[in-house]
N, C-alpha and C. Protein backbone atom coordinates (compact mmCIF):
# COMPACT_ATOMS: atom_id res chain seq x y z
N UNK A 1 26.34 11.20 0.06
CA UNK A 1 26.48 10.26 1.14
C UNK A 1 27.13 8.96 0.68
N UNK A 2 26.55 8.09 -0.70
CA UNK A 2 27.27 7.11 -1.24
C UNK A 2 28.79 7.70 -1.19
N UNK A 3 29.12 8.67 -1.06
CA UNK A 3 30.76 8.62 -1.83
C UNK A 3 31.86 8.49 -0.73
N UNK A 4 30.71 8.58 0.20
CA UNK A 4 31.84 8.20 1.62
C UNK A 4 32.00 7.08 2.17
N UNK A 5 31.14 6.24 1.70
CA UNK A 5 30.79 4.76 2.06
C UNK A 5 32.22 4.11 1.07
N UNK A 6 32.10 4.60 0.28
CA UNK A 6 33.02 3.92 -0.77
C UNK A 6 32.75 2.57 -1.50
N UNK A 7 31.33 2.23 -1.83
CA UNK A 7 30.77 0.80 -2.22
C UNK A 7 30.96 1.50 -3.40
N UNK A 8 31.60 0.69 -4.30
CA UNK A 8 31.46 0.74 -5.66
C UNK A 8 30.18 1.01 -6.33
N UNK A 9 29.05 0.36 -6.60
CA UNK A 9 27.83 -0.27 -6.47
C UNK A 9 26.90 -0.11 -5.69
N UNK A 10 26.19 0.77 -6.25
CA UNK A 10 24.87 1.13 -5.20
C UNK A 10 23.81 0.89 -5.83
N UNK A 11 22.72 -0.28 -5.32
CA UNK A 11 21.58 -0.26 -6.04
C UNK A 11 20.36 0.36 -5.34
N UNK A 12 20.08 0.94 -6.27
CA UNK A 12 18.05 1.86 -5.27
C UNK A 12 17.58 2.00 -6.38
N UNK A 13 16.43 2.39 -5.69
CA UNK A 13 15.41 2.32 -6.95
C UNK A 13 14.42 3.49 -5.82
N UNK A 14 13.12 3.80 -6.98
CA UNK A 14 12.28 4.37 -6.12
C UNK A 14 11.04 3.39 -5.67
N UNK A 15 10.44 3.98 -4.39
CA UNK A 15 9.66 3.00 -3.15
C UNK A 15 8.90 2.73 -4.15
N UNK A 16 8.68 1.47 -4.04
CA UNK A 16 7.42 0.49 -4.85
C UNK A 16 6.61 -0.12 -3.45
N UNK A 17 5.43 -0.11 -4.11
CA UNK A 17 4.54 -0.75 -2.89
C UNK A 17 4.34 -2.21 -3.35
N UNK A 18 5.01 -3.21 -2.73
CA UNK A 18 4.70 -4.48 -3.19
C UNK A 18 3.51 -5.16 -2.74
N UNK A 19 2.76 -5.87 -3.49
CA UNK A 19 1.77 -6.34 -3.04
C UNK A 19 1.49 -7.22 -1.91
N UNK A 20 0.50 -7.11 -1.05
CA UNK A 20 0.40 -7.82 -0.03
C UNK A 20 0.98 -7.34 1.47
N UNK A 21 1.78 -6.44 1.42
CA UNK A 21 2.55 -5.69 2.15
C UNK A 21 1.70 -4.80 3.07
N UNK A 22 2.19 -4.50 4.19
CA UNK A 22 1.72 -3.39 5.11
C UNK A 22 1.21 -1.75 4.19
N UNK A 23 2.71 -1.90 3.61
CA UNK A 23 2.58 -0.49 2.84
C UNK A 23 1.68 -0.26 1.58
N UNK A 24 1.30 -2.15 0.50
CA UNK A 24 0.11 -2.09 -0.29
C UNK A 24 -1.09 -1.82 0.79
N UNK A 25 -1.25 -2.38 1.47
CA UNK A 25 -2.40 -2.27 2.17
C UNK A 25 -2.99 -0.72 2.90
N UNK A 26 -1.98 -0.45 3.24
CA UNK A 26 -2.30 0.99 3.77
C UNK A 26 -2.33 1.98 2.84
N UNK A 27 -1.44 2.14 1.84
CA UNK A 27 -2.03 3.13 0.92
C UNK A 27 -3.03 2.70 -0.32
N UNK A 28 -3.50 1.51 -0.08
CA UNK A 28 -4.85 0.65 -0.65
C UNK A 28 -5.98 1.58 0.24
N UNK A 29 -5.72 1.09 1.12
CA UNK A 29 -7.24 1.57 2.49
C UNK A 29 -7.01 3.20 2.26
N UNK A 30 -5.82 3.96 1.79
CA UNK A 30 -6.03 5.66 1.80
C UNK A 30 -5.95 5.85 0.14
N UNK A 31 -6.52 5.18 -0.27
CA UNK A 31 -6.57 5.06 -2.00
C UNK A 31 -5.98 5.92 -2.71
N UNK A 32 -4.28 5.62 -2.62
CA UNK A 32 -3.31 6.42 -3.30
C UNK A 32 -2.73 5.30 -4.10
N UNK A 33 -3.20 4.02 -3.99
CA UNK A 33 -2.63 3.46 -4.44
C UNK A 33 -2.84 3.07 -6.35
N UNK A 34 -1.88 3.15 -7.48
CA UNK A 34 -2.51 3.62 -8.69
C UNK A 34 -2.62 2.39 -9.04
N UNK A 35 -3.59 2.44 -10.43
CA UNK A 35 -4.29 0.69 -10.71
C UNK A 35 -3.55 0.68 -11.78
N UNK A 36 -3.52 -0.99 -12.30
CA UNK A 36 -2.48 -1.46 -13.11
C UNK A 36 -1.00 -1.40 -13.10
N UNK A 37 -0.72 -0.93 -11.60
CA UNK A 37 0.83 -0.51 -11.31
C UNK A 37 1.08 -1.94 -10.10
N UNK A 38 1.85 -2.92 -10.52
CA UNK A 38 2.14 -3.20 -9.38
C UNK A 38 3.79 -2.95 -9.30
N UNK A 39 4.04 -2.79 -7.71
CA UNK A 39 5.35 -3.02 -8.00
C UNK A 39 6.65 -3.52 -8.05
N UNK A 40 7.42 -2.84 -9.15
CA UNK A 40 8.69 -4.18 -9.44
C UNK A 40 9.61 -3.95 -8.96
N UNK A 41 10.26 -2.77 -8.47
CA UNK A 41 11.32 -2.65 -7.48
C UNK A 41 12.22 -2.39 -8.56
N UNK A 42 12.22 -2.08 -10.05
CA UNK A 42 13.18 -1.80 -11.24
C UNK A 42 13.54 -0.48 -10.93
N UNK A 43 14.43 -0.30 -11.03
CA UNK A 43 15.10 1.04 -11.46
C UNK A 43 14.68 1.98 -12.20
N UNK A 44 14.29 1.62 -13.17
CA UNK A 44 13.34 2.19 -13.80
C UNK A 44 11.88 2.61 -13.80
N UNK A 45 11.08 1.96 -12.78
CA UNK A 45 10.07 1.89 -12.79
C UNK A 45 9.79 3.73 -11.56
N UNK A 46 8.47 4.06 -11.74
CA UNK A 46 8.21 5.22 -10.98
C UNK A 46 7.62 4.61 -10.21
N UNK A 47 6.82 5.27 -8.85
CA UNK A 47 5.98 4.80 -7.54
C UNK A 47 5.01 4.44 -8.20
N UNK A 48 4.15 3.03 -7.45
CA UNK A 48 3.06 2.87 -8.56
C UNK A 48 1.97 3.26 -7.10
N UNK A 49 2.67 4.47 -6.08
CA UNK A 49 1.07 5.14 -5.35
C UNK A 49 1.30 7.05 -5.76
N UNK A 50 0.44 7.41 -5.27
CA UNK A 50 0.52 8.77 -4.84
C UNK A 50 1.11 8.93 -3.80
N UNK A 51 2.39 9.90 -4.05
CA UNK A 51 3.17 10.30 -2.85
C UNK A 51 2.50 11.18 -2.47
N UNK A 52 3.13 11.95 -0.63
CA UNK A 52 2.93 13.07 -0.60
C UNK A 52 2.91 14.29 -0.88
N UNK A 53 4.44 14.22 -1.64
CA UNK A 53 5.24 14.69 -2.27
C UNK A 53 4.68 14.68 -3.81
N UNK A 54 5.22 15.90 -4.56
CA UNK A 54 4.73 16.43 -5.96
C UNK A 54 5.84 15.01 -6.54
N UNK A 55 5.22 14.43 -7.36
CA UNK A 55 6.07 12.81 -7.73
C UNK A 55 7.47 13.14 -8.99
N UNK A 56 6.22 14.68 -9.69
CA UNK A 56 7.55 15.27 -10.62
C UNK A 56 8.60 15.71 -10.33
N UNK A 57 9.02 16.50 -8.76
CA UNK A 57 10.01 16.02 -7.75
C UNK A 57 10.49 15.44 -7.60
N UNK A 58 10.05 14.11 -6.74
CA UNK A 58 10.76 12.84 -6.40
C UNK A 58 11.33 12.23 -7.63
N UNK A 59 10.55 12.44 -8.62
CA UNK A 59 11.36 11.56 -9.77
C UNK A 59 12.98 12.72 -10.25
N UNK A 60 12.38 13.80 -10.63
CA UNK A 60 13.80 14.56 -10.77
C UNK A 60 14.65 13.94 -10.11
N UNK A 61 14.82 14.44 -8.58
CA UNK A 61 15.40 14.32 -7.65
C UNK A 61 16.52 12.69 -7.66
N UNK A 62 15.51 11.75 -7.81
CA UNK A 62 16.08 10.20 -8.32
C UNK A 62 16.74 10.37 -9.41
N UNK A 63 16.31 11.01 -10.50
CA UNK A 63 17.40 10.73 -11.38
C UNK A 63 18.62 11.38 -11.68
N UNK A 64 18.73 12.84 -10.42
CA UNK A 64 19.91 13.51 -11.05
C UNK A 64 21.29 12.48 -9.68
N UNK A 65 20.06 11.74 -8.65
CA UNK A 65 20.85 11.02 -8.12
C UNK A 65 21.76 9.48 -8.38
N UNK A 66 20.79 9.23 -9.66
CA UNK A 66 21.69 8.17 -10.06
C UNK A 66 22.44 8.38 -11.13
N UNK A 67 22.51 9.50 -11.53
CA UNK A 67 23.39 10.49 -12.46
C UNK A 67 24.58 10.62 -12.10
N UNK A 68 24.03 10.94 -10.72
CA UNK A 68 25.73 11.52 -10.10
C UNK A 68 26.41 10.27 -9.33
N UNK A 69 25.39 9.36 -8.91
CA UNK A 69 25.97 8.32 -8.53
C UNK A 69 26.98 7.44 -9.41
N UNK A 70 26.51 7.36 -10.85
CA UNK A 70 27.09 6.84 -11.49
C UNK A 70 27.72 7.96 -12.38
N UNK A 71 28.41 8.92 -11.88
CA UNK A 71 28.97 9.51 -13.18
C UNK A 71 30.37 9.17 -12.77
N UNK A 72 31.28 9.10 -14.15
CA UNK A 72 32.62 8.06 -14.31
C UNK A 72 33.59 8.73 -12.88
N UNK A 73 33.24 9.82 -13.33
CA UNK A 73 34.49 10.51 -11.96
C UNK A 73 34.03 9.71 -10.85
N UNK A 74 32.94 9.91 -9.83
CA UNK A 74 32.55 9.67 -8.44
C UNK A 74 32.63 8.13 -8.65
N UNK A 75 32.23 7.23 -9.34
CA UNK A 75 32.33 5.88 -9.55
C UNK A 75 33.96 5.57 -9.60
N UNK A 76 34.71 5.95 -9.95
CA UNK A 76 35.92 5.47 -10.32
C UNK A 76 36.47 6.13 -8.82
N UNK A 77 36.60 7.10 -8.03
CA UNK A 77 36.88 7.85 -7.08
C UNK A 77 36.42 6.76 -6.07
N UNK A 78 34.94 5.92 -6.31
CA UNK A 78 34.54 5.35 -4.67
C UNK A 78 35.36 3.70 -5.11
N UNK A 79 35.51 3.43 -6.44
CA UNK A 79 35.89 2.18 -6.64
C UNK A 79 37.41 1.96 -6.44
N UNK A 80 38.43 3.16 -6.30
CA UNK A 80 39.75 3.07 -5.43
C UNK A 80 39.79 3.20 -4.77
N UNK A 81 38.97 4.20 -4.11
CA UNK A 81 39.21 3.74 -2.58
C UNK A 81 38.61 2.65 -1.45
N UNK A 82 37.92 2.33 -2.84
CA UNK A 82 37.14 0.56 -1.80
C UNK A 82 38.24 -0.41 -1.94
N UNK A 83 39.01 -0.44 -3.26
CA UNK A 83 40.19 -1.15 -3.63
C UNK A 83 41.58 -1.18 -2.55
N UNK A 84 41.43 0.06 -2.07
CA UNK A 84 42.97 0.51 -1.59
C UNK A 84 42.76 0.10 -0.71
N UNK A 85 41.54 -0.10 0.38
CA UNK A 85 41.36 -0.13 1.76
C UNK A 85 41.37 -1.88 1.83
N UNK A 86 40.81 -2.39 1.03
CA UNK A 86 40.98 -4.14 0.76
C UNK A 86 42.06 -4.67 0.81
N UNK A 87 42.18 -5.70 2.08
CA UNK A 87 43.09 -6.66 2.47
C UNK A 87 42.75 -7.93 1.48
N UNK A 88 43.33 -8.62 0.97
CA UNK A 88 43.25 -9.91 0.38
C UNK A 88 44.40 -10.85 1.08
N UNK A 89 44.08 -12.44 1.11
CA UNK A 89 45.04 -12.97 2.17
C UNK A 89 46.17 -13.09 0.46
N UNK A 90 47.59 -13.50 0.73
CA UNK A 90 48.20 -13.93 -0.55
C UNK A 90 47.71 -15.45 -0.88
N UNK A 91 47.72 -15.97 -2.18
CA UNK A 91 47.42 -16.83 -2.75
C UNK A 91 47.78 -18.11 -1.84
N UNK A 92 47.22 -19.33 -1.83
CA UNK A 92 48.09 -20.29 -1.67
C UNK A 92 49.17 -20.86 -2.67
N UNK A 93 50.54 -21.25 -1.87
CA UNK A 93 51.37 -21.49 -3.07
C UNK A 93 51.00 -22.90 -4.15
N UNK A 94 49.90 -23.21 -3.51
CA UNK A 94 49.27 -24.37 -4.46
C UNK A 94 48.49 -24.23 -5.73
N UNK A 95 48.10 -22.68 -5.76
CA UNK A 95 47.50 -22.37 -7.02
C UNK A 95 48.32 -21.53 -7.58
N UNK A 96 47.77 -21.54 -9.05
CA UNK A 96 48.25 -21.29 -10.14
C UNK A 96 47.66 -20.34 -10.64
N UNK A 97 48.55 -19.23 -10.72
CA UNK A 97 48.09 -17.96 -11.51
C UNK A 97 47.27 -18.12 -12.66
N UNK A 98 45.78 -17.54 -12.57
CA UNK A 98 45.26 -17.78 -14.16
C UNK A 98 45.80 -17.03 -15.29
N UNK A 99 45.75 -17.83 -16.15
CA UNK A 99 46.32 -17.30 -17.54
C UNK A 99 45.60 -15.89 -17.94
N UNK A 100 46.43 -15.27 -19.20
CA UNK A 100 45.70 -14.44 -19.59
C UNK A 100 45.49 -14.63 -20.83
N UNK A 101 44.02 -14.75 -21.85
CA UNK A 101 44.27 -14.61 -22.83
C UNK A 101 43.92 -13.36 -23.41
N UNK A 102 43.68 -13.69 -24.89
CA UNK A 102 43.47 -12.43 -25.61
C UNK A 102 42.16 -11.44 -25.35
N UNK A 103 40.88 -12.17 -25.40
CA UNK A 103 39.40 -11.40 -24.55
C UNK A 103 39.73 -10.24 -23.50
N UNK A 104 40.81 -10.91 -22.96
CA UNK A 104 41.19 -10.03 -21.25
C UNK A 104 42.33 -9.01 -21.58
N UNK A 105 42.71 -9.52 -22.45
CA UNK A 105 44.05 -8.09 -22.75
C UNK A 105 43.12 -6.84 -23.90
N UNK A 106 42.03 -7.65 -24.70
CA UNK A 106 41.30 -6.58 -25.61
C UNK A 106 40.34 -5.69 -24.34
N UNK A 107 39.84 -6.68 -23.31
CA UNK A 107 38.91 -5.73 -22.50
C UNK A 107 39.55 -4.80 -21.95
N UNK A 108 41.42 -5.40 -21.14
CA UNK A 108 41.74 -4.54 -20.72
C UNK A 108 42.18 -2.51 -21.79
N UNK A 109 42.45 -3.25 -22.38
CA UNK A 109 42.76 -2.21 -23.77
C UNK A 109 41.45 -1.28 -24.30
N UNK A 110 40.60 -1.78 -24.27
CA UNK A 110 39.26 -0.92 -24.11
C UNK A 110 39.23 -0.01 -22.97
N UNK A 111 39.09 -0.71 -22.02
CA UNK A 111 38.57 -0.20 -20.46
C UNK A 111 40.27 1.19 -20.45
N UNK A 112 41.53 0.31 -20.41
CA UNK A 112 42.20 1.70 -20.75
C UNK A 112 42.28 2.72 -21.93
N UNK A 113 41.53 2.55 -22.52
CA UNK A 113 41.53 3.44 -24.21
C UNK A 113 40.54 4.54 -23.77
N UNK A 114 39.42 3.91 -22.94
CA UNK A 114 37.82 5.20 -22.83
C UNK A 114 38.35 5.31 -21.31
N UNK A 115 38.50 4.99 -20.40
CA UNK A 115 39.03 5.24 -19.33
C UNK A 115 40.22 6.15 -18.59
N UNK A 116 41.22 5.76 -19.78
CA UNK A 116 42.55 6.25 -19.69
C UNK A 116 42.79 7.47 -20.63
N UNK A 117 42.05 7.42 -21.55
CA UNK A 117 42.51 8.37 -22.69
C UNK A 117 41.20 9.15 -22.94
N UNK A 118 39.93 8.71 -23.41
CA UNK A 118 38.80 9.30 -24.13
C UNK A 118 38.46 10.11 -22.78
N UNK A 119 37.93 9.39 -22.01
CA UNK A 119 36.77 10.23 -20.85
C UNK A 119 37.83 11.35 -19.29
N UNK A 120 36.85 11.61 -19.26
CA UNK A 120 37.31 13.07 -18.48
C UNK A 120 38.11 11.94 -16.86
N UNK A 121 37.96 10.81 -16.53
CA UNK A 121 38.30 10.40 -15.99
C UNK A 121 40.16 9.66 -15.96
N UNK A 122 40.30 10.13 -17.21
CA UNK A 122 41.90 10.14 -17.70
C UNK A 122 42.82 9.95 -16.41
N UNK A 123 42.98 11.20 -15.83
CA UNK A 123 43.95 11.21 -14.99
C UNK A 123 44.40 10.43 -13.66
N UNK A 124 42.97 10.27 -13.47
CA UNK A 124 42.58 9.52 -12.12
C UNK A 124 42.52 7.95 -11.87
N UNK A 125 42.26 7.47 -13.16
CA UNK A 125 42.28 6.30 -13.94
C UNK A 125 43.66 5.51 -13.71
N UNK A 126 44.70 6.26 -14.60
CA UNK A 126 46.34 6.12 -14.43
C UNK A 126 46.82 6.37 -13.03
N UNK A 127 46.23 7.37 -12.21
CA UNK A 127 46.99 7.82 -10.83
C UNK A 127 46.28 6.60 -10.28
N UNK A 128 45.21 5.99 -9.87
CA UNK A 128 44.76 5.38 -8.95
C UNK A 128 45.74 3.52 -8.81
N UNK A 129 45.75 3.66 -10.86
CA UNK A 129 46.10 1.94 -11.23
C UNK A 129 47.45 2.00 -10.53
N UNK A 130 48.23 3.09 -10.58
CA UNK A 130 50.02 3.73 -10.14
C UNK A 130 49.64 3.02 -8.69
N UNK A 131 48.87 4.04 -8.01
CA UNK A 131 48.63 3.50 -6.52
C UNK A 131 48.31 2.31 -5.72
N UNK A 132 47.53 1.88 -6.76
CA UNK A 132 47.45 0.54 -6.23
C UNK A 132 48.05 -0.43 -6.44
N UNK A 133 48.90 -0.20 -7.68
CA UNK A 133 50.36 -1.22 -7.77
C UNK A 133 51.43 -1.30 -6.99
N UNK A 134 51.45 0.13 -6.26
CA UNK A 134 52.11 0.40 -5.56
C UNK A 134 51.94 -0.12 -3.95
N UNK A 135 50.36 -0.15 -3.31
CA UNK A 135 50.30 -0.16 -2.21
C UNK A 135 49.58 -1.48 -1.93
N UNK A 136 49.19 -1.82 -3.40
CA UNK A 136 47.71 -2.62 -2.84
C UNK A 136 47.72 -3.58 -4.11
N UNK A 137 49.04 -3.95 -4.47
CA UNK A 137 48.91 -4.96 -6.03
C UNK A 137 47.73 -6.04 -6.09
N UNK A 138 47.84 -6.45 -4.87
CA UNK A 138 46.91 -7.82 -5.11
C UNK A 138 45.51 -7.78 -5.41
N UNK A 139 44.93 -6.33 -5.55
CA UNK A 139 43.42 -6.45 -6.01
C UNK A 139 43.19 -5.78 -7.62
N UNK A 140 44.22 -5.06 -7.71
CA UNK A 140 44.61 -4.69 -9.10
C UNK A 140 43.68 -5.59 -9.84
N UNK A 141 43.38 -6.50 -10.36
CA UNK A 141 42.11 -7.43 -11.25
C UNK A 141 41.19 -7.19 -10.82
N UNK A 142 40.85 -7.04 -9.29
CA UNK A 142 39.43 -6.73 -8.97
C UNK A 142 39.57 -4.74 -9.18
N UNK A 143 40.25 -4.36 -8.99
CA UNK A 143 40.26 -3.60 -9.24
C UNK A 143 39.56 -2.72 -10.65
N UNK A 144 40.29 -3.19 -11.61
CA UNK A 144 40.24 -3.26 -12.86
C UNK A 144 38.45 -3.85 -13.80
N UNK A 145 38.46 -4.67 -13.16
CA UNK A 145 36.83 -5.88 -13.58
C UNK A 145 36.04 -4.58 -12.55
N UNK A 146 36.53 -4.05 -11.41
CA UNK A 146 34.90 -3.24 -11.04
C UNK A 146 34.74 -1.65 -11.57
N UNK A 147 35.95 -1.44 -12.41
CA UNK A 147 36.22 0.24 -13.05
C UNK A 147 35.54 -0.40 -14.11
N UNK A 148 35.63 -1.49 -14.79
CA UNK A 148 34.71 -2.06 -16.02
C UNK A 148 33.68 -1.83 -16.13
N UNK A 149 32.48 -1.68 -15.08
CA UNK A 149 31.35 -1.87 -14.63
C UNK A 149 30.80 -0.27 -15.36
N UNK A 150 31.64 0.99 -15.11
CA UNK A 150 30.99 1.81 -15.37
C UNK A 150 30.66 2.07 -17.06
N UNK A 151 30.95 1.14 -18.09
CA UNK A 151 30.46 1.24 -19.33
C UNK A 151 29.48 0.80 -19.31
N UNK A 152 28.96 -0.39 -18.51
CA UNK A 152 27.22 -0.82 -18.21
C UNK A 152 26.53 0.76 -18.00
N UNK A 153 27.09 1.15 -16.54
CA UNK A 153 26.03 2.37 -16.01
C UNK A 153 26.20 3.31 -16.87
N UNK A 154 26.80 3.92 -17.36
CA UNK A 154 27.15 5.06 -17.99
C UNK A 154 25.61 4.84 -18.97
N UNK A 155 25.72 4.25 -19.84
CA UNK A 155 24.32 3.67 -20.84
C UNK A 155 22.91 3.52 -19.72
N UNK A 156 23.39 3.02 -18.75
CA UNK A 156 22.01 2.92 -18.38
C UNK A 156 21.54 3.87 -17.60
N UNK A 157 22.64 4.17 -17.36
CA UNK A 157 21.97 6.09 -16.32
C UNK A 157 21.09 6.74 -17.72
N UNK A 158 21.63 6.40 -18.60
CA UNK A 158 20.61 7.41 -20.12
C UNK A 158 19.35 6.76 -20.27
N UNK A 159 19.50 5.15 -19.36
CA UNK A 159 18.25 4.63 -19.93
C UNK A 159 17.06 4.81 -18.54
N UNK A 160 17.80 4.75 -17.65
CA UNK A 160 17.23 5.57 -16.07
C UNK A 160 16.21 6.34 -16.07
N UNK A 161 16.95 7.73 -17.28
CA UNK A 161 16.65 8.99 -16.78
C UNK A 161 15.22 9.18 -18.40
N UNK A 162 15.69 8.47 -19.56
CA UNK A 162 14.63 8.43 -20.46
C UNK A 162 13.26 8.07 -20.13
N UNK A 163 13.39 6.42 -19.48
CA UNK A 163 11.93 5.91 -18.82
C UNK A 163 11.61 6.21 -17.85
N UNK A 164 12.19 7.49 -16.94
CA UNK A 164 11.57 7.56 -15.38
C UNK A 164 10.97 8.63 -15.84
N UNK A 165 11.51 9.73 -17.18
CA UNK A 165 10.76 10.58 -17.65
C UNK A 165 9.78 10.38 -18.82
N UNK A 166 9.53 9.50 -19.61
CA UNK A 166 8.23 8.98 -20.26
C UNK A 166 7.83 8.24 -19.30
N UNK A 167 7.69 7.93 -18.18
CA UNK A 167 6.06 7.43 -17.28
C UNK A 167 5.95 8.48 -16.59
N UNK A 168 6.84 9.63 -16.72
CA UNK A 168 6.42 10.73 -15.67
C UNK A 168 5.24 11.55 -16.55
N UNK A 169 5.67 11.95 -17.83
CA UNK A 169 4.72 12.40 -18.76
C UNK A 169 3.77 11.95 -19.14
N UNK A 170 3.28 10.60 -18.73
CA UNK A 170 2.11 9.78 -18.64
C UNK A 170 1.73 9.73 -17.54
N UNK A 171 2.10 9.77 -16.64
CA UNK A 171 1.43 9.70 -15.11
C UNK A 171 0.81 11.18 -15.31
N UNK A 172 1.74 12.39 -15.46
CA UNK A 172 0.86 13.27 -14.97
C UNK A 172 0.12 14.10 -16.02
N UNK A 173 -0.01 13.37 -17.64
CA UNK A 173 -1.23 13.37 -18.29
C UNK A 173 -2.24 12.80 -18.08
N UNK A 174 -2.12 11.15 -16.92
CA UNK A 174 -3.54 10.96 -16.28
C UNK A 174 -3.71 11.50 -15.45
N UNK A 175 -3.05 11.36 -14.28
CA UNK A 175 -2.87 12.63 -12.81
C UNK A 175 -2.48 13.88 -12.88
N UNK A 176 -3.31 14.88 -13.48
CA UNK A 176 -2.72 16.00 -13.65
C UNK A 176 -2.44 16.49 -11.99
N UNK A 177 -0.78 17.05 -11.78
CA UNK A 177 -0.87 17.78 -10.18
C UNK A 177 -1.77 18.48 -9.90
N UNK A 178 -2.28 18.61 -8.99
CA UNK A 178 -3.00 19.23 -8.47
C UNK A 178 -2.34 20.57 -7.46
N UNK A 179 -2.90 21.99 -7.94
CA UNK A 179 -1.86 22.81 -6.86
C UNK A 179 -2.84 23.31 -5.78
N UNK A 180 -2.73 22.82 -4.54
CA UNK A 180 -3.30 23.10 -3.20
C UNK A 180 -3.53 25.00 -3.78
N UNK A 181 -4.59 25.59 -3.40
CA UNK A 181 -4.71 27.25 -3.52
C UNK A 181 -3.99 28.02 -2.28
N UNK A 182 -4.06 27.40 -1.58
CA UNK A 182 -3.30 27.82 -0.28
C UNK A 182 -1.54 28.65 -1.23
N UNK A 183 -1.02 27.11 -1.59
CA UNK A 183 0.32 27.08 -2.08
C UNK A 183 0.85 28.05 -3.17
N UNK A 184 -0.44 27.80 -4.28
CA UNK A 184 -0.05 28.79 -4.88
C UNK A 184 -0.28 30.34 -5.13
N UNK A 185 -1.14 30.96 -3.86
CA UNK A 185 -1.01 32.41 -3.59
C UNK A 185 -0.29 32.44 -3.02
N UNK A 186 0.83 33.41 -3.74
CA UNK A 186 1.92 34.27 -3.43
C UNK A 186 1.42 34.95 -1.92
N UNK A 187 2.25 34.83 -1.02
CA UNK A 187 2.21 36.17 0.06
C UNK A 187 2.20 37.12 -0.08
N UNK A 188 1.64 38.09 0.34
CA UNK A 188 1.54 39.33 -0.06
C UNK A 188 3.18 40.20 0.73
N UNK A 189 3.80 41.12 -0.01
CA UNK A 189 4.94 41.48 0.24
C UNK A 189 4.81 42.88 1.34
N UNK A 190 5.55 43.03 2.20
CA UNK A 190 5.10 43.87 3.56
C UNK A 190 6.22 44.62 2.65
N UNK A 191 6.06 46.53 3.32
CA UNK A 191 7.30 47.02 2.57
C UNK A 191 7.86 47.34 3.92
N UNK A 192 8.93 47.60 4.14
CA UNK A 192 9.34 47.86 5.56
C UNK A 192 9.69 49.62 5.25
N UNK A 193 9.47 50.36 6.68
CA UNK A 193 9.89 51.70 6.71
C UNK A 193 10.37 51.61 7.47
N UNK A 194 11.35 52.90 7.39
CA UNK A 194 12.46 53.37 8.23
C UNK A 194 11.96 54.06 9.67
C-alpha cells in the first residue's frame, strides 16, 4: 500500500498503549495490559499489552513490513516517483546558487558508488537520476539527499528486526502462548464417496 502513495518515508511503529489514554485505561480495566512496559511509540519497541492476536504474529508480520518497506529497490522506486511528480517554483533571480564543496561531492560519490554500482539497485539509480534531469532537474538535490536516506534504513531495518525479536523471546519466555484446545484439534477429515 506504501508504494502507491509514493512518500519516501514512512514512519510506524507497533500500537503502544500510552499512558493515561482511553486505550491504557481500557486494556488496564481488561488486564492485558503488561507491567513495567510503558509505551514509547519506538520502532523498536513491541506492544507493551496483550493483543488479541498471537503477538509472535504481529511482530513477524511488522518486521517483514518494514523490511520491505525499506528495502533499497521499493525505497528508491517510491523516492522517484515522489521526485518526478514535484513542482518546485524556479529560484528567485536574487539568490545565489549554493556552492559545492568537497563533503557534498564525497557524499555524492558514495551514495553513487553503493547505489549506482555495489547494490542491486544499480540500474534504477542511473535510469531514474537520467529522468529526472531530463523532466524534473530542479529537485535533482532533493532528489539525491532523500535516495541518501536509505544507508540510515538499510542498518536499521537489521536493527528493527534484531530487537523486535529479542523482546519477542523474552516476552514469550514470560508469557508463554497459550493454545486455545478448541484451535489446536485438528478436524477430523470426512472421506468423500463416489
Amino acid at each position: 500500500m506504501i508504494q502507491k502513495t509514493n512518500i519516501p518515508i514512512a514512519l510506524f511503529s507497533m500500537l503502544q498503549a500510552l499512558p493515561n489514554t482511553a486505550l491504557w485505561h481500557r486494556l488496564e480495566k481488561e488486564g492485558r495490559l503488561l507491567e513495567n512496559l510503558e509505551g514509547t511509540g519506538n520502532q523498536t519497541s513491541l506492544m507493551n499489552f496483550i493483543p488479541t492476536r498471537p503477538i509472535d504474529e504481529i511482530a513477524r508480520e511488522y518486521v517483514a513490513a518494514f523490511s520491505a518497506i525499506y528495502d533499497p529497490v521499493n525505497y528508491l522506486d517510491r523516492t522517484f516517483h515522489h521526485f518526478k511528480q514535484m513542482r518546485i517554483r524556479p529560484p528567485r533571480p536574487t539568490c545565489r546558487p549554493s556552492r559545492i564543496n568537497w563533503v557534498d561531492l564525497r557524499a555524492l560519490g558514495t551514495l553513487a558508488w553503493r547505489q549506482g554500482v555495489v547494490r542491486k539497485t544499480r540500474w534504477k539509480f542511473w535510469y531514474y537520476l537520467v529522468r529526472l534531469l531530463q523532466h524534473n532537474p530542479q529537485v535533482i538535490a532533493r532528489f539525491i539527499s532523500a535516495a541518501a536516506f536509505i544507508e540510515h534504513f538499510m542498518d536499521y531495518r537489521q536493527i528493527v528486526a534484531s530487537e523486535i525479536e529479542s523482546q519477542l523471546a523474552l516476552h514469550l519466555e514470560q508469557h508463554p502462548r497459550v493454545i486455545n484446545p478448541i484451535e489446536s484439534t485438528p478436524e477430523p477429515v470426512v472421506a468423500k464417496t463416489a
